[in-house]
N, C-alpha and C. Protein backbone atom coordinates (compact mmCIF):
# COMPACT_ATOMS: atom_id res chain seq x y z
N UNK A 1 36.87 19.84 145.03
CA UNK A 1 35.87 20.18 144.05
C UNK A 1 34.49 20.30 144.69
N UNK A 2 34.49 18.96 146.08
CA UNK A 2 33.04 19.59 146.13
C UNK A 2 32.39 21.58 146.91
N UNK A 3 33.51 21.61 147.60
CA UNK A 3 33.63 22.88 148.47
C UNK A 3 33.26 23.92 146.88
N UNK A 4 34.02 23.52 145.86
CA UNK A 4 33.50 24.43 144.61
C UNK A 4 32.06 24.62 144.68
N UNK A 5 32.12 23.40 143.98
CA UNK A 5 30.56 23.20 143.09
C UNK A 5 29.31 23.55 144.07
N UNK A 6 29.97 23.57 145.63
CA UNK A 6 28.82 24.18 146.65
C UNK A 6 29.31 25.86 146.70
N UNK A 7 29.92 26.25 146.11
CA UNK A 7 29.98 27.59 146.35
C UNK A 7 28.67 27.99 144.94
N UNK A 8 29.38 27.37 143.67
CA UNK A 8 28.28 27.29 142.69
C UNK A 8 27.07 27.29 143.30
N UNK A 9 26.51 25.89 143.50
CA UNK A 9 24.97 25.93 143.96
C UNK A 9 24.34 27.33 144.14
N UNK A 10 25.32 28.20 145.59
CA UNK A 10 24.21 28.92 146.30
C UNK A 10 24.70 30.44 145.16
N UNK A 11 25.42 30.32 143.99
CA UNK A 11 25.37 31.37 143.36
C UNK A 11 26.64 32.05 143.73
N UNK A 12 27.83 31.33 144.18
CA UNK A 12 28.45 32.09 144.59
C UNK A 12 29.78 31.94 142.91
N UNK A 13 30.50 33.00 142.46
CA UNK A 13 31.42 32.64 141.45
C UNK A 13 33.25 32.47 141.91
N UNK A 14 33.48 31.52 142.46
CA UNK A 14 34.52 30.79 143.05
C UNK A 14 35.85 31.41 141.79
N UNK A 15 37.20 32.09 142.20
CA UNK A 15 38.32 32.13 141.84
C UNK A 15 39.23 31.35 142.74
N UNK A 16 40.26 30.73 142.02
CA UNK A 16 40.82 29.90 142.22
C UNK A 16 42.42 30.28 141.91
N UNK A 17 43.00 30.19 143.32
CA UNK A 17 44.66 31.12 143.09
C UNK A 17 45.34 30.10 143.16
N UNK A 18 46.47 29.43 142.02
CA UNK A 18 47.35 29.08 142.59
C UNK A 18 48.79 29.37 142.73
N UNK A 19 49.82 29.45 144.16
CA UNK A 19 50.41 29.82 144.32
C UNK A 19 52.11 29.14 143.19
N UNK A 20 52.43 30.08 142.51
CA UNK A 20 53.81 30.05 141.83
C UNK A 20 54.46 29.27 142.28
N UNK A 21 55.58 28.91 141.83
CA UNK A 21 56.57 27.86 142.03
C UNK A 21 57.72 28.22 143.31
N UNK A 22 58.45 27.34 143.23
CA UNK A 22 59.81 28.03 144.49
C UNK A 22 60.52 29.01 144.20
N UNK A 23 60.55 29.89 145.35
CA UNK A 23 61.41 30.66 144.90
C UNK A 23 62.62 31.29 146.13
N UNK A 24 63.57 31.20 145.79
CA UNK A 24 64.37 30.62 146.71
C UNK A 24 64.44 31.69 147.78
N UNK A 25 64.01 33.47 147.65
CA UNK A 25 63.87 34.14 148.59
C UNK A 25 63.12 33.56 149.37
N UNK A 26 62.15 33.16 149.47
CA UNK A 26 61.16 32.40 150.34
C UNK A 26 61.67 30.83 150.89
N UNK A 27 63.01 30.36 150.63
CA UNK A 27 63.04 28.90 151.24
C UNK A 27 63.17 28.50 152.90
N UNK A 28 63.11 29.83 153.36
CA UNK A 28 62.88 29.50 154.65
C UNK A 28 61.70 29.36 155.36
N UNK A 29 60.62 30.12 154.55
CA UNK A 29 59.12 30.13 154.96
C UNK A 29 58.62 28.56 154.32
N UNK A 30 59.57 28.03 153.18
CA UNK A 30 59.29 26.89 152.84
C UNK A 30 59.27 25.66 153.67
N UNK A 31 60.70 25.85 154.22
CA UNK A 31 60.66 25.15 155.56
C UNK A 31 59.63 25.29 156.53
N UNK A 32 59.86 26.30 157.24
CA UNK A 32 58.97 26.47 158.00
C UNK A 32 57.83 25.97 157.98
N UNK A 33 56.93 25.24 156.72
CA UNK A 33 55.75 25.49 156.19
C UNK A 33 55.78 23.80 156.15
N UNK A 34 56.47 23.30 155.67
CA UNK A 34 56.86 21.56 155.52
C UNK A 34 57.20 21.14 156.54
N UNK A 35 57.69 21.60 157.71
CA UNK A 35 57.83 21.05 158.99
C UNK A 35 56.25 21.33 159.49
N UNK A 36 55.27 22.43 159.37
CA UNK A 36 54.12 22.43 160.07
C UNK A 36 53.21 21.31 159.55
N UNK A 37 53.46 21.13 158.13
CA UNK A 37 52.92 20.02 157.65
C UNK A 37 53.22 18.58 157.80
N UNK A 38 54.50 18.79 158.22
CA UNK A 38 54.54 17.20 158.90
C UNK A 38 54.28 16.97 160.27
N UNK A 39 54.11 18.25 161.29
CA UNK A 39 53.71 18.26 162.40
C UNK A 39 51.80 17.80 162.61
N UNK A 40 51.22 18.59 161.50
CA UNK A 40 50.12 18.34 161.71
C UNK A 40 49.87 16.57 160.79
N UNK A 41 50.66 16.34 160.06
CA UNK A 41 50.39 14.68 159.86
C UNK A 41 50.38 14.09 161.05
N UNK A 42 52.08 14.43 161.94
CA UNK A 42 51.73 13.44 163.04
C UNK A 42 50.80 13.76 164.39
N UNK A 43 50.00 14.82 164.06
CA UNK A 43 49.01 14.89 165.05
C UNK A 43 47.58 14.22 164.64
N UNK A 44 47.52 14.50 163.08
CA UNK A 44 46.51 13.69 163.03
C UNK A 44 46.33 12.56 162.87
N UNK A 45 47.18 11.47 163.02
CA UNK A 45 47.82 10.06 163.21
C UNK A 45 47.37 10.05 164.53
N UNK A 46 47.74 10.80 165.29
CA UNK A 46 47.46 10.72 166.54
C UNK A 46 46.60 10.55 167.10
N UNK A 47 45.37 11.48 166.75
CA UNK A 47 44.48 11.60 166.91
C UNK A 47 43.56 10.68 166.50
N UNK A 48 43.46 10.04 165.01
CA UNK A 48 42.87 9.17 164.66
C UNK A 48 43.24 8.19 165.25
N UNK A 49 44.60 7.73 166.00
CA UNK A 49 43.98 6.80 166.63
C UNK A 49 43.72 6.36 168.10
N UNK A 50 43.76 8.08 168.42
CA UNK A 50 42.80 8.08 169.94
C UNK A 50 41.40 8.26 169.60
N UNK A 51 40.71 7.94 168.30
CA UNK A 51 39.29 8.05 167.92
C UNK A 51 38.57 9.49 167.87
N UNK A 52 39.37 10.38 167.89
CA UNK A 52 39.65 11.64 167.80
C UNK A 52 38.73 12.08 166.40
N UNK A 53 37.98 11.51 165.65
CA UNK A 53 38.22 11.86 163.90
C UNK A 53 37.83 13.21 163.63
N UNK A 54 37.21 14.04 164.34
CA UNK A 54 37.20 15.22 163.75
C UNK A 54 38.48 16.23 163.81
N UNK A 55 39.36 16.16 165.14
CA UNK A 55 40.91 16.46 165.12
C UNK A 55 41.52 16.25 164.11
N UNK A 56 41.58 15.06 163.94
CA UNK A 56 42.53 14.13 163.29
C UNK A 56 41.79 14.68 161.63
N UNK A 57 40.88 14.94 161.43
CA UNK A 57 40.24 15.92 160.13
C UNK A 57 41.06 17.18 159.97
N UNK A 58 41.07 17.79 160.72
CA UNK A 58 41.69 18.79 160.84
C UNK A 58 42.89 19.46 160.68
N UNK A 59 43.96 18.45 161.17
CA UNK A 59 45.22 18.12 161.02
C UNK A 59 45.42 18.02 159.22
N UNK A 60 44.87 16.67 159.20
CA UNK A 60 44.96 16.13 157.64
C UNK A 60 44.79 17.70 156.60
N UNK A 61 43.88 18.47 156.94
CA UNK A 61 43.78 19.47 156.20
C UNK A 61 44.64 20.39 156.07
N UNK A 62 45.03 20.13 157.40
CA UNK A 62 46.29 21.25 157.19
C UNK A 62 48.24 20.92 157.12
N UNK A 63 47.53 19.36 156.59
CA UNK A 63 49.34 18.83 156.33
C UNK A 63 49.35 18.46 154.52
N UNK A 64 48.39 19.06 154.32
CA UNK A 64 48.32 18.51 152.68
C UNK A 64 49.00 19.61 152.15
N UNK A 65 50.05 19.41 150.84
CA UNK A 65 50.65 20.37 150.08
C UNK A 65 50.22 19.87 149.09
N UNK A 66 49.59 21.16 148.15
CA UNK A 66 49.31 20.84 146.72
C UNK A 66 50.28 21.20 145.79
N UNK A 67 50.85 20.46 145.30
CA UNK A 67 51.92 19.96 143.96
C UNK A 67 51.51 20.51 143.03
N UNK A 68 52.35 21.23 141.92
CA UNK A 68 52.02 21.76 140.72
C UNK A 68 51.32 20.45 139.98
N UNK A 69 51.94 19.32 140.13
CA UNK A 69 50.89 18.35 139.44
C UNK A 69 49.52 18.40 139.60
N UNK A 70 48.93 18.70 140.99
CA UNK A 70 47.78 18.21 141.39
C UNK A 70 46.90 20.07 141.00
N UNK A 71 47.76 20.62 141.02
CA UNK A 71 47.33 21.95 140.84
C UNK A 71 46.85 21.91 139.03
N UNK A 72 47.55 21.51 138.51
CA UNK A 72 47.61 21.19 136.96
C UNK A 72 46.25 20.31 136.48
N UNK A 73 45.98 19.40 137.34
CA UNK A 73 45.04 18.45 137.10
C UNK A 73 43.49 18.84 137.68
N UNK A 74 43.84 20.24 138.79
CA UNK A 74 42.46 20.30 138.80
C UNK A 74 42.32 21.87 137.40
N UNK A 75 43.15 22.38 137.07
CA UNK A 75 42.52 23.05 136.44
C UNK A 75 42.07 22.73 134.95
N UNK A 76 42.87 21.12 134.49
CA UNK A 76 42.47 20.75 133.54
C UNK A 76 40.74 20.08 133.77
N UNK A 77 40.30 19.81 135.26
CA UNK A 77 39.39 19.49 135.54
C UNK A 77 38.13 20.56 135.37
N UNK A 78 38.43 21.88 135.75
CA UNK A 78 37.86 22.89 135.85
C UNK A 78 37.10 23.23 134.29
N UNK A 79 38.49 23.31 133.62
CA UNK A 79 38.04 23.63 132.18
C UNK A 79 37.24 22.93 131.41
N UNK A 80 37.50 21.49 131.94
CA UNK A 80 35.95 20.36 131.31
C UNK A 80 34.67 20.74 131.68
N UNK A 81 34.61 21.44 132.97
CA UNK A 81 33.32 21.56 133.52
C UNK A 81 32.73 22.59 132.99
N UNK A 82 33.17 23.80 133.27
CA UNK A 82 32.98 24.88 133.04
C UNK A 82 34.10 26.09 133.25
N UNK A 83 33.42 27.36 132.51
CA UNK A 83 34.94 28.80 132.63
C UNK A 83 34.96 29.43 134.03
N UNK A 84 35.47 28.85 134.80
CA UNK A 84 36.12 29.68 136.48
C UNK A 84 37.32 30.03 136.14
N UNK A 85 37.39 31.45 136.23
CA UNK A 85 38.60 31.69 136.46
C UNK A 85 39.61 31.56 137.46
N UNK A 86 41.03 31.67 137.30
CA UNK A 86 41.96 30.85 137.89
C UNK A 86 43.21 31.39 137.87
N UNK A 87 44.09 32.11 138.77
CA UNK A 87 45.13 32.46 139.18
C UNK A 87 46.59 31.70 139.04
């Protein structure tokens, strides 16, 4: 949210895609995609604790999968705030 609300600030009008559910033509890119994400967990484990923290930032960002739950909860978040549209 904050990466939003700073696009707001400088005037910028932020859309927000989120990607559809499984679909099983795609379960191999799924894989593919959950193994990179657990690769970059255990790098940034790694890293954080060779004192690494901006690596180890990095990683984390790119081992996070967003869940239709969490996808659900920010757009119920969105709609409290204000109308962004949303994919």
């Amino acid at each position: 949210m904050h990466r939003v609300n700073l696009l707001r600030h400088y005037g910028v009008k932020p859309i927000l895609v989120f990607d559809g559910g499984f679909l099983p033509m795609k379960s191999e890119q799924e894989i593919k995609r959950e193994r990179a994400r657990k690769e970059n967990l255990a790098r940034a484990i790694e890293h954080e604790s060779n004192g690494n923290n901006a690596a180890a930032y990095e990683c984390y960002q790119k081992a996070v999968d967003i869940s239709p739950s969490v996808a659900y909860e920010l757009i119920q978040v969105e709609r409290g705030i204000s109308f962004l549209p949303f994919v």
